[in-house]
Protein backbone atom coordinates (compact mmCIF):
# COMPACT_ATOMS: atom_id res chain seq x y z
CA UNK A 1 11.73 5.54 -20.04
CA UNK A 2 13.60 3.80 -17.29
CA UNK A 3 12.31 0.46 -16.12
CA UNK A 4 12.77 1.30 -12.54
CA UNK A 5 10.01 1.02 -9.58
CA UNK A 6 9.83 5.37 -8.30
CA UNK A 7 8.58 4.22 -5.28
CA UNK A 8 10.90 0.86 -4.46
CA UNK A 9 13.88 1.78 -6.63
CA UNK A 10 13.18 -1.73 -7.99
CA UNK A 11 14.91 -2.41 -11.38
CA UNK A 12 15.66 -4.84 -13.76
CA UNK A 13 18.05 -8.07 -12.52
CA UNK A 14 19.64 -10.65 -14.47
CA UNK A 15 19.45 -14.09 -15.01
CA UNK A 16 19.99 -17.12 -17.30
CA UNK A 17 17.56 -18.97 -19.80
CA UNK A 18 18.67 -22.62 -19.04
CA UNK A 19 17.29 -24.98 -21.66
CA UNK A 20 16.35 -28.40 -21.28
CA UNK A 21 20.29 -29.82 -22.52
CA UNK A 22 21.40 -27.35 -19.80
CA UNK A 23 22.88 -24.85 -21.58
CA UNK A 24 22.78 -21.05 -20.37
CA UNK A 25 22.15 -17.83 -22.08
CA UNK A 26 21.71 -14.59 -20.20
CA UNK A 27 18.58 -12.91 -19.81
CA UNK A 28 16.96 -10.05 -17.97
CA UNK A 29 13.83 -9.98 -15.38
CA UNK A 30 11.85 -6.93 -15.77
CA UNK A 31 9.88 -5.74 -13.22
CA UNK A 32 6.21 -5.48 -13.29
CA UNK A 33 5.92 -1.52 -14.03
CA UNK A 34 2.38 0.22 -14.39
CA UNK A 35 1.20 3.69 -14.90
CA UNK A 36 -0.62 4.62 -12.28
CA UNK A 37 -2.54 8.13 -10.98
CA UNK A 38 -2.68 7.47 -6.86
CA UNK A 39 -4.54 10.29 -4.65
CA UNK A 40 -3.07 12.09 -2.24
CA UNK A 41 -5.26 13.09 0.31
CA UNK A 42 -3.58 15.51 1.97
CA UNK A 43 -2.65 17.41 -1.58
CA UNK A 44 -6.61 16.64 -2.79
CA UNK A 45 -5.08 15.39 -6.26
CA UNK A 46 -3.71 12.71 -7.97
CA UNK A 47 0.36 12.21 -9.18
CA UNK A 48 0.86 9.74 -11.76
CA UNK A 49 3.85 7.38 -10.69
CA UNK A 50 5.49 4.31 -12.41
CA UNK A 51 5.07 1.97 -9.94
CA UNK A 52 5.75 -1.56 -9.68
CA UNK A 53 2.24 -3.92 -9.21
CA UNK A 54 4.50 -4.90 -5.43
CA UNK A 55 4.39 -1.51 -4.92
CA UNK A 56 1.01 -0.55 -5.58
CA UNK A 57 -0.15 -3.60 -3.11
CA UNK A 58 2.04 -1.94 -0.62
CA UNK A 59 0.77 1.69 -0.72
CA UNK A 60 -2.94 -0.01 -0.32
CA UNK A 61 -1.66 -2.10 2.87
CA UNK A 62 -0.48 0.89 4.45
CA UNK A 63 -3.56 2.97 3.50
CA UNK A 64 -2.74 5.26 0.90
CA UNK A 65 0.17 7.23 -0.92
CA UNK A 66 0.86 9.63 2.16
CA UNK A 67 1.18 7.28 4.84
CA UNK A 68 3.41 4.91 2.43
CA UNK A 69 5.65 8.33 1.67
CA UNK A 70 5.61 9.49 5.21
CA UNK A 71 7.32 6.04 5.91
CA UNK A 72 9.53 5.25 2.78
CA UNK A 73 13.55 5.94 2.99
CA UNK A 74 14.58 8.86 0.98
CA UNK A 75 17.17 6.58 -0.71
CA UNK A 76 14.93 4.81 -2.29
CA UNK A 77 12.42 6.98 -4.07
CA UNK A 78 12.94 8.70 -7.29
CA UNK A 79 13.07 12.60 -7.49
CA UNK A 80 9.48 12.97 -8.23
CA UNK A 81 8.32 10.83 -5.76
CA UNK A 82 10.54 13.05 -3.13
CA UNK A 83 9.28 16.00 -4.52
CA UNK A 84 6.00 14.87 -3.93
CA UNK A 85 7.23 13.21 0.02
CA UNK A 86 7.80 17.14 0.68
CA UNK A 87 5.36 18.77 -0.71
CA UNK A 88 3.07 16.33 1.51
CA UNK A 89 5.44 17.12 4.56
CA UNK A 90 4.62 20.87 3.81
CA UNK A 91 1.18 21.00 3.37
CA UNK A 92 0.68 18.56 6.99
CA UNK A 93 2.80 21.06 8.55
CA UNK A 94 0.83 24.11 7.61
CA UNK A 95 -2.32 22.21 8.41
């Protein structure tokens, strides 16, 4: 399972551990990545996402999954998050 963000493309960056005589060793910072089922309204179900807990504060600031899809770059999603962007599009379109 990658430990990327699907709806920020945010992934894993590197670092050092620097100890208290100053030496460095490298290290990795993980982001904070959380199952999560979020409701689309427009769909009337839920899609389970990986998410990062930034993310998920962001998608409840802008009021729910749709809106924060409808305004998300297509660059930075993963392909089942764009899948879903679409199938959102879609089914506002027809409504």
């Amino acid at each position: 399972m990658s430990r990327v963000c699907e709806l920020t493309g945010k992934g894993p960056m590197t670092g050092n551990n620097v100890s208290h005589a100053n030496n460095k060793t490298k290290r990795r910072f993980l982001p904070n990545l959380n199952d999560v089922t979020l409701q689309s309204e427009t769909l009337g179900r839920g899609i389970k996402l990986r998410i990062s807990a930034h993310a998920l504060r962001s998608v409840d600031h802008r009021g729910g999954l749709d809106k924060y899809l409808a305004k998300a770059k297509d660059t930075e999603l993963s392909d089942r998050a764009l899948k879903v962007k679409k199938e959102i599009a879609k089914a506002q379109a027809t409504a």
